[in-house]
Every structure is written in C-alpha cells, then in structure tokens.
Protein backbone atom coordinates (compact mmCIF):
# COMPACT_ATOMS: atom_id res chain seq x y z
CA UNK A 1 70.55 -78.81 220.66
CA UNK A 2 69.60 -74.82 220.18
CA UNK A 3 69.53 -73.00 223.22
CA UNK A 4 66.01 -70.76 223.92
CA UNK A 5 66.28 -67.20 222.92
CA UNK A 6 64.07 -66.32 226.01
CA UNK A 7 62.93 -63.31 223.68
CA UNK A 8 60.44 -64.50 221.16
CA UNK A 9 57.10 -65.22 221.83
CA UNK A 10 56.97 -68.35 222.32
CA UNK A 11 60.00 -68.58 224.84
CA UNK A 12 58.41 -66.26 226.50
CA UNK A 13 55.20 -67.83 227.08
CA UNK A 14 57.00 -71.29 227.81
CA UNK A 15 58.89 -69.36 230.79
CA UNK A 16 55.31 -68.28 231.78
CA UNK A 17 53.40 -71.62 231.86
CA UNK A 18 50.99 -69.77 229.62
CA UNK A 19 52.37 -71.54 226.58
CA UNK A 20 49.26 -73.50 225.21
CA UNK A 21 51.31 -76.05 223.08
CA UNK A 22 53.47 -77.15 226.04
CA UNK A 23 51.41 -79.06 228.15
CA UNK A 24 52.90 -80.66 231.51
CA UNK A 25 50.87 -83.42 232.82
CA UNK A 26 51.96 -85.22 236.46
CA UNK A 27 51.81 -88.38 236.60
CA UNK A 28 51.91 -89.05 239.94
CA UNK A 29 48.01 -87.56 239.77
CA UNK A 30 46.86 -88.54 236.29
CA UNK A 31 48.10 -91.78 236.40
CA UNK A 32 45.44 -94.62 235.21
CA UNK A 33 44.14 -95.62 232.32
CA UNK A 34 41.01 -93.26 232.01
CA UNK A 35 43.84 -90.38 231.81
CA UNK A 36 45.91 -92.18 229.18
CA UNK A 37 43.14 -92.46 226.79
CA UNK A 38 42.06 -88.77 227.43
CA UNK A 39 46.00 -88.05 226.43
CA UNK A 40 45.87 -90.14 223.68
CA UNK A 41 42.76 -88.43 222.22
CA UNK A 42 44.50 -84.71 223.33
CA UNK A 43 47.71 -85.50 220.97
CA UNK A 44 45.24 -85.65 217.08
CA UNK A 45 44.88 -81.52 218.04
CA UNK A 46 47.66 -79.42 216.25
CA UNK A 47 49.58 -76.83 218.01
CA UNK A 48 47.99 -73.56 218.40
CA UNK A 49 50.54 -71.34 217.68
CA UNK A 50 53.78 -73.55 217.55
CA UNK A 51 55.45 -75.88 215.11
CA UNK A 52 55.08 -79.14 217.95
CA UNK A 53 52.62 -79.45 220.36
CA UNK A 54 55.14 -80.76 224.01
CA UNK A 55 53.80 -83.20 226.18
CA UNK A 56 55.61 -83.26 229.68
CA UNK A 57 54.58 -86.12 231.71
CA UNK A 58 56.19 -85.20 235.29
CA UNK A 59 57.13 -88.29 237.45
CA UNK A 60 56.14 -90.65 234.30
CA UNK A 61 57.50 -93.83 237.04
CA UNK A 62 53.78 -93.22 238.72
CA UNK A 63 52.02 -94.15 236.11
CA UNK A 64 50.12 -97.69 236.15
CA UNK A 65 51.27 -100.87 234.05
CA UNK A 66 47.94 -100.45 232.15
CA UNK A 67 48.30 -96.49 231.50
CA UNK A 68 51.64 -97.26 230.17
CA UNK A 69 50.88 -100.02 228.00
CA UNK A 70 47.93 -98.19 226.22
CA UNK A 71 50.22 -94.81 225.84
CA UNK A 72 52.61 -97.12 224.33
CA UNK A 73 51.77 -96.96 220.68
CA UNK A 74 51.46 -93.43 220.93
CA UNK A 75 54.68 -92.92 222.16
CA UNK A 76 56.04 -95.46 219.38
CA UNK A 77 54.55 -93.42 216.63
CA UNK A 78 53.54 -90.29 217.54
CA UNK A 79 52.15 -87.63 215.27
CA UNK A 80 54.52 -85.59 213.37
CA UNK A 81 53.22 -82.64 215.70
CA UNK A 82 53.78 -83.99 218.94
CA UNK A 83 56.93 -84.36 221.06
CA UNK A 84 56.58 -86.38 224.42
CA UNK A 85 59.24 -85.91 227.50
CA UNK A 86 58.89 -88.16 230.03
CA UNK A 87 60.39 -86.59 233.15
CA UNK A 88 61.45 -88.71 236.30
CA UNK A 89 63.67 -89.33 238.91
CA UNK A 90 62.92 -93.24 238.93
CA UNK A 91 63.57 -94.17 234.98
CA UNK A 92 64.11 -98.16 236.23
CA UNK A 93 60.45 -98.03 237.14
CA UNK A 94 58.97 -97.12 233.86
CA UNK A 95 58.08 -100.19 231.78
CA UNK A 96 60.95 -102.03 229.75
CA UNK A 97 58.77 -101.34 226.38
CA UNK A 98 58.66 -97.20 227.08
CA UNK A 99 62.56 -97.55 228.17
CA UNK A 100 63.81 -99.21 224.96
CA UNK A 101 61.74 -96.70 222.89
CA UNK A 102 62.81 -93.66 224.80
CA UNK A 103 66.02 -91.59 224.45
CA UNK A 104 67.54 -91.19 227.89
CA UNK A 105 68.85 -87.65 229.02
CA UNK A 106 70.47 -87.81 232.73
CA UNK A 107 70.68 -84.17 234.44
CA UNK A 108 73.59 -83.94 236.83
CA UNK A 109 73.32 -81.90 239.92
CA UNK A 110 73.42 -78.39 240.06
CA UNK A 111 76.68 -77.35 241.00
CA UNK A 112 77.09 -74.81 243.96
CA UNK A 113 77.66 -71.91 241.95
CA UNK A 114 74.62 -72.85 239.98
CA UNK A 115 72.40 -73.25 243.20
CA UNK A 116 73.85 -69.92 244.61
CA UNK A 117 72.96 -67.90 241.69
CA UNK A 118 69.48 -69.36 241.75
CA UNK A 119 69.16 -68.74 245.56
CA UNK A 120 70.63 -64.96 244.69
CA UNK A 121 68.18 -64.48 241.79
CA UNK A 122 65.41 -65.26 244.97
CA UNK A 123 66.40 -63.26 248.25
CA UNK A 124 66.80 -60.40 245.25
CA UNK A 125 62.80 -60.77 244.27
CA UNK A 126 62.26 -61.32 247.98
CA UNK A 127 64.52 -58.56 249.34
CA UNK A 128 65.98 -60.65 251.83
CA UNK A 129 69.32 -59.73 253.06
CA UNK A 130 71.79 -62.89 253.17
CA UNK A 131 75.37 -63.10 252.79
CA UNK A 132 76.92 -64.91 250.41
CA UNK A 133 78.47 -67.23 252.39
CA UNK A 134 75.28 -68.17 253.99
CA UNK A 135 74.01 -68.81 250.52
CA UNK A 136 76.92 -71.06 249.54
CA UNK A 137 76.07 -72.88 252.75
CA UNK A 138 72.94 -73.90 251.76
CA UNK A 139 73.71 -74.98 248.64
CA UNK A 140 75.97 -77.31 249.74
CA UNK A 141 73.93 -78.61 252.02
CA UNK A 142 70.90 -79.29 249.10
CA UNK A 143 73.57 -81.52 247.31
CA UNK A 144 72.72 -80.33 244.12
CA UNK A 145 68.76 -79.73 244.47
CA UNK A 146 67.38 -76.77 243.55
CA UNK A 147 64.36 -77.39 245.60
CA UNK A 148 65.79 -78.51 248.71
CA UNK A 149 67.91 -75.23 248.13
CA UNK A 150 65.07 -73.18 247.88
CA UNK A 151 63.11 -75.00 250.51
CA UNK A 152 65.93 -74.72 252.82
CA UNK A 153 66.14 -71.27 252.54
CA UNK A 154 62.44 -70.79 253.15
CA UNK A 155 62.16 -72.42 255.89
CA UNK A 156 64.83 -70.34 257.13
CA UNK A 157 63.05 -67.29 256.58
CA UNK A 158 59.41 -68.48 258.32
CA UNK A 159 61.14 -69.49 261.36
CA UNK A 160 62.58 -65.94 261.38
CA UNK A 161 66.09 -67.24 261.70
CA UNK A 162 69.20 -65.64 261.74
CA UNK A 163 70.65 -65.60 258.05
CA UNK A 164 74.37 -65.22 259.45
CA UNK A 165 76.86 -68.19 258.25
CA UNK A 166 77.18 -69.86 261.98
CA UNK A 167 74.07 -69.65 262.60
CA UNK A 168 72.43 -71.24 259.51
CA UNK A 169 75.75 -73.59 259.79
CA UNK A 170 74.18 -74.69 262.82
CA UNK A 171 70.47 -74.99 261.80
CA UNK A 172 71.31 -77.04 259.34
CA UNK A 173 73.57 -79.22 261.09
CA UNK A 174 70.21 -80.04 263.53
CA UNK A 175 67.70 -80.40 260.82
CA UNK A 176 69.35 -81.91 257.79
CA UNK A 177 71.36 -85.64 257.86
CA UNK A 178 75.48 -86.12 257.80
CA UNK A 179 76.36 -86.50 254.12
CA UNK A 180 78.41 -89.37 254.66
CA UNK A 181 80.55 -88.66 251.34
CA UNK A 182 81.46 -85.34 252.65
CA UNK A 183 82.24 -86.94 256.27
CA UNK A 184 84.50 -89.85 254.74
CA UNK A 185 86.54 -87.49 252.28
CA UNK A 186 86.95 -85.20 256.12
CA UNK A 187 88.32 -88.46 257.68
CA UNK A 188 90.36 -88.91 254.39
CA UNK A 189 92.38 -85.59 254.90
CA UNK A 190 92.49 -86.32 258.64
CA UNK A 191 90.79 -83.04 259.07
CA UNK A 192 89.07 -84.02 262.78
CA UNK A 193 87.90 -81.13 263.57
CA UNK A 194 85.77 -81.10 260.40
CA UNK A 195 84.70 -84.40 260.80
C-alpha cells in the first residue's frame, strides 16, 4: 500500500470531499433495494478524472438482506474501473456471501498520542486555549475514538467549562462510564486511591 501524497490533485480533492470519483454512500440511509439498483446502474460510468471510480458504502451492516443480495454480483465482478470499500463497525452483520468475497481490513484504535495530535490540530483552527494535559485527558477517556474525542471536547467548550486538567478530570468522571479495564489493571497494582 502507497501512502497519499496529499499534494496532487487528486489527493487534494479527496481531502476536500470534492473528489467526483470517490463517492461515499451511507448505508444506514440508502439502504433498500431501490438504492442498490440505482448503485448498480451508477458503477457502468467511468471516472471523471481518475484511474478508478471509489465507492464507500459507510455502515454497509445497515443495509437490507435484499439490497445486499442484488449488490452482490456487482461486488463479485465489478468493472475494471470501480473499487468498492465497505466501511463498518458491525462486519458479522453483513451477509456471509459479501463476507467471503470481501478482503477484511481491521483499524485499531487511535492511540493517545494519535488522538492528542488530532485534538491539537482542532483547538489550533478553533483558537481554544487547552493544556496539554487536559488534551491527553480526553483522549484517554475516548478509548481510542476520534469522535468521542472530538465530541468530548466540544461539549466541553458549549458548556463553557473550565479546560484545566481537574476540572475536565472531573467532568468527565460525571458524564462518561468507569472503563472497567482501566479500573481492574488499578486494583491489579493495588493502586486504591486510583481505583
């Protein structure tokens, strides 16, 4: 696997969304059968500008028994033009037929460097002032989700909170649930006051 350039046109339109030949459909919304034969139609077109047109079907579990079955031969043989990445978070609910034809790629977590820098690159656009260690707070607290990061921090913000350590320590110890992992490994290393 290459990794983008981010440079050239057409990583730069992808990072955009104004990338005509990558085309992200969610499932959860387009899900029946009407919307799998409009697909199925959409994927004879070339790419405008690129060598592959990209189908992304987002939360691909939510789509019906029927829609699946009648993308199914399109997604056995699909034209030499077309790639198809089926995105979700459920893979055990998508039909045994897609599964066995699919390649599986699992993503693992964002660590909490990688959620920090994320949550850095936003309070920078934003100009909000946050320590660091408030930062690294949160993102252990999102377990390796940029979005709960993100939403966490947000939320944060609206309520006009205070951004200092303790204090979004303590907000998040009301709002968010014990991560019982975290809690056992504290009982572990007998560290009660932790726990």
């Amino acid at each position: 696997l290459k990794e983008p350039c981010d440079k050239c046109e057409q990583c730069t339109a992808i990072a955009k969304g104004s990338n005509l030949d990558v085309i992200e459909l969610d499932a959860a919304s387009h899900r029946g059968i009407d919307d799998a034969r409009a697909l199925k139609d959409a994927v004879k077109l070339a790419p405008a500008k690129a060598r592959k047109k990209v189908y992304i079907i987002d939360e691909a579990h939510m789509l019906t028994t029927e829609a699946s079955n009648a993308l199914l031969k399109t997604l056995e043989e699909p034209p030499g033009h077309v790639l198809f990445i089926l995105a979700t978070t459920n893979p055990e609910k998508l039909i045994e037929t897609i599964r066995s034809r699919a390649t599986s790629l699992v993503f693992k977590k964002a660590t909490v460097e990688e959620l920090v820098r994320s949550l850095e690159r936003a309070v920078k656009g934003e100009k909000i002032k946050i320590d660091k260690a408030s930062l690294e707070i949160i993102a252990k607290k999102s377990q390796g989700s940029f979005r709960d990061a993100v939403k966490t921090l947000e939320q944060l913000v609206s309520e006009k909170r205070s951004l200092k350590p303790e204090e979004v320590e303590e907000y998040l110890m009301q709002t968010k649930g014990v991560d019982t992992g975290e809690f056992i490994e504290l009982l572990i290393k007998k560290d009660t006051k932790g726990a």
